[in-house]
Protein backbone atom coordinates (compact mmCIF):
# COMPACT_ATOMS: atom_id res chain seq x y z
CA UNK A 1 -3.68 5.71 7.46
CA UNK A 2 -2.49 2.22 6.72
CA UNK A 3 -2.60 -0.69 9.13
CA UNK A 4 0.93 -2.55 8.10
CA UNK A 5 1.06 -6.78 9.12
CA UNK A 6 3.56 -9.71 8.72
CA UNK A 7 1.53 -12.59 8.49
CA UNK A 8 3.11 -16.60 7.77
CA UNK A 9 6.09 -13.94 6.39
CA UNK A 10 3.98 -11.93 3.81
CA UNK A 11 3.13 -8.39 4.82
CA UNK A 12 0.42 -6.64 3.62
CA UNK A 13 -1.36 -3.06 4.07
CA UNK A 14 -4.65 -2.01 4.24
CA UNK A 15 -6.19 1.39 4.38
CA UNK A 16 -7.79 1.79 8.06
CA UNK A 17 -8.44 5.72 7.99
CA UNK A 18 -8.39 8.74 6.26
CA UNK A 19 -7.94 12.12 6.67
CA UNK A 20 -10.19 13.60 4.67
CA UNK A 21 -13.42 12.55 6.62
CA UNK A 22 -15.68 13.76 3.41
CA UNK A 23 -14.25 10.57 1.36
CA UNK A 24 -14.67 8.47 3.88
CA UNK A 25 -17.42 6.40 2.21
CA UNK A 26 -16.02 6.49 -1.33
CA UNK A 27 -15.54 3.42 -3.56
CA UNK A 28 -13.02 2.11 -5.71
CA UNK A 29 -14.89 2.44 -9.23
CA UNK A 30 -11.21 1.93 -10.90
CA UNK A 31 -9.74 -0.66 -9.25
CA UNK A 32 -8.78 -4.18 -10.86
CA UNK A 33 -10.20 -7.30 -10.08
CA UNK A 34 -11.28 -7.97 -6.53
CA UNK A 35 -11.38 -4.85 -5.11
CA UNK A 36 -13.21 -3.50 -7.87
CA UNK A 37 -16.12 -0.98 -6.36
CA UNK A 38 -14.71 -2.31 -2.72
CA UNK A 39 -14.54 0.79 -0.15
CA UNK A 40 -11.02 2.18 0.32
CA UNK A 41 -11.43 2.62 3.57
CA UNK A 42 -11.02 -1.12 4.76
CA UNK A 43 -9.23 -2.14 1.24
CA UNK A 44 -5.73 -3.55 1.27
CA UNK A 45 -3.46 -1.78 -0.88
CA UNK A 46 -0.35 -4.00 -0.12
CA UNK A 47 -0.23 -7.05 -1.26
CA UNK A 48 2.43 -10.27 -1.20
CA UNK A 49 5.32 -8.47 0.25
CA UNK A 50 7.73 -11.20 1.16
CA UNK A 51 11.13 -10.34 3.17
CA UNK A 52 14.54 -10.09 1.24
CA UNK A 53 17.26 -9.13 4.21
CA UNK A 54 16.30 -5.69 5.68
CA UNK A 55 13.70 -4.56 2.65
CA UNK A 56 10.30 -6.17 1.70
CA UNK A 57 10.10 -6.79 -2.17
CA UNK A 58 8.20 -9.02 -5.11
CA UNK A 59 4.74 -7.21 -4.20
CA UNK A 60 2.54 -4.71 -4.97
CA UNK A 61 0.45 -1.48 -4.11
CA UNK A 62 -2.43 -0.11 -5.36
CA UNK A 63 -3.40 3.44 -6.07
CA UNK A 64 -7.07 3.71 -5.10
CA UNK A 65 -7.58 7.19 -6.73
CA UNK A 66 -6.34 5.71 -10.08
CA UNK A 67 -6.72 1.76 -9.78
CA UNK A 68 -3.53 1.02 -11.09
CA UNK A 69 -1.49 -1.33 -8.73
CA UNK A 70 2.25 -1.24 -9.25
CA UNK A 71 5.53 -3.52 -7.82
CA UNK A 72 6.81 -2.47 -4.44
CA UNK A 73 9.51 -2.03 -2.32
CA UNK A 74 9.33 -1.28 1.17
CA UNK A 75 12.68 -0.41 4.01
CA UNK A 76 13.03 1.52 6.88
CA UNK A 77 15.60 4.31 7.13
CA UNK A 78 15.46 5.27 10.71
CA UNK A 79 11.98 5.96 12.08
CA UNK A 80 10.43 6.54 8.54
CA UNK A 81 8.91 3.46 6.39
CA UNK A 82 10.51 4.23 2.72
CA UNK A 83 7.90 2.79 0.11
CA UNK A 84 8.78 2.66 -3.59
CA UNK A 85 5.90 2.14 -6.19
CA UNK A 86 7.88 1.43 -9.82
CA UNK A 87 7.14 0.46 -13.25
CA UNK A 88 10.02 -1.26 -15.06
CA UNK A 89 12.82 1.39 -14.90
CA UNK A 90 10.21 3.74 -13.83
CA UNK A 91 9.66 4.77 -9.75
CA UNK A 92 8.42 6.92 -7.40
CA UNK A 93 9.17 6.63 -3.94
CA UNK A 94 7.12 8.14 -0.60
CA UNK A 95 8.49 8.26 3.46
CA UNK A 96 5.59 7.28 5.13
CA UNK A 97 5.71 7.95 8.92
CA UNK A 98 3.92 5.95 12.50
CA UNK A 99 0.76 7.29 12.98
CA UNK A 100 0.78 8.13 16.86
């Protein structure tokens, strides 16, 4: 689970939960700079997203299981957050839904 916030108009993300309660103590051992051997549980994984009409662009995300961080994109489409990871040309994008 990811705790999403807007703060002085950046957003940012950080892990708050996770599903699989067995991991729950794991570390980072791949991650760059500052969050090198941090807990993922607690770590912010969104970084610097700054507001560009109705999307959220010029950041970045990190992927804690492989420590690479990549630029982001984030929109809504409905109820669902749309949240695109890319690499030049390159992207992948996930629908990430409200926890309840």
């Amino acid at each position: 689970m990811v705790e999403i916030t807007v703060v002085n108009g950046t957003l940012t993300g950080r892990i708050v939960d996770l599903y699989d309660k067995t991991r729950l103590e794991k570390r980072c051992d791949k991650c760059p700079g500052d969050r090198k051997d941090q807990r993922i549980v607690g770590m912010e994984i969104i970084r610097g997203m700054k507001a560009d009409g109705d999307a959220w662009e010029d950041g970045t995300i990190l992927d804690p299981e492989t420590g690479k961080v990549y630029d982001c994109k984030l929109w809504l489409e409905g109820d669902v957050l749309k949240l695109r990871g890319y690499v030049a040309f390159f992207y992948r994008t996930q629908t990430w839904v409200r926890g309840r």
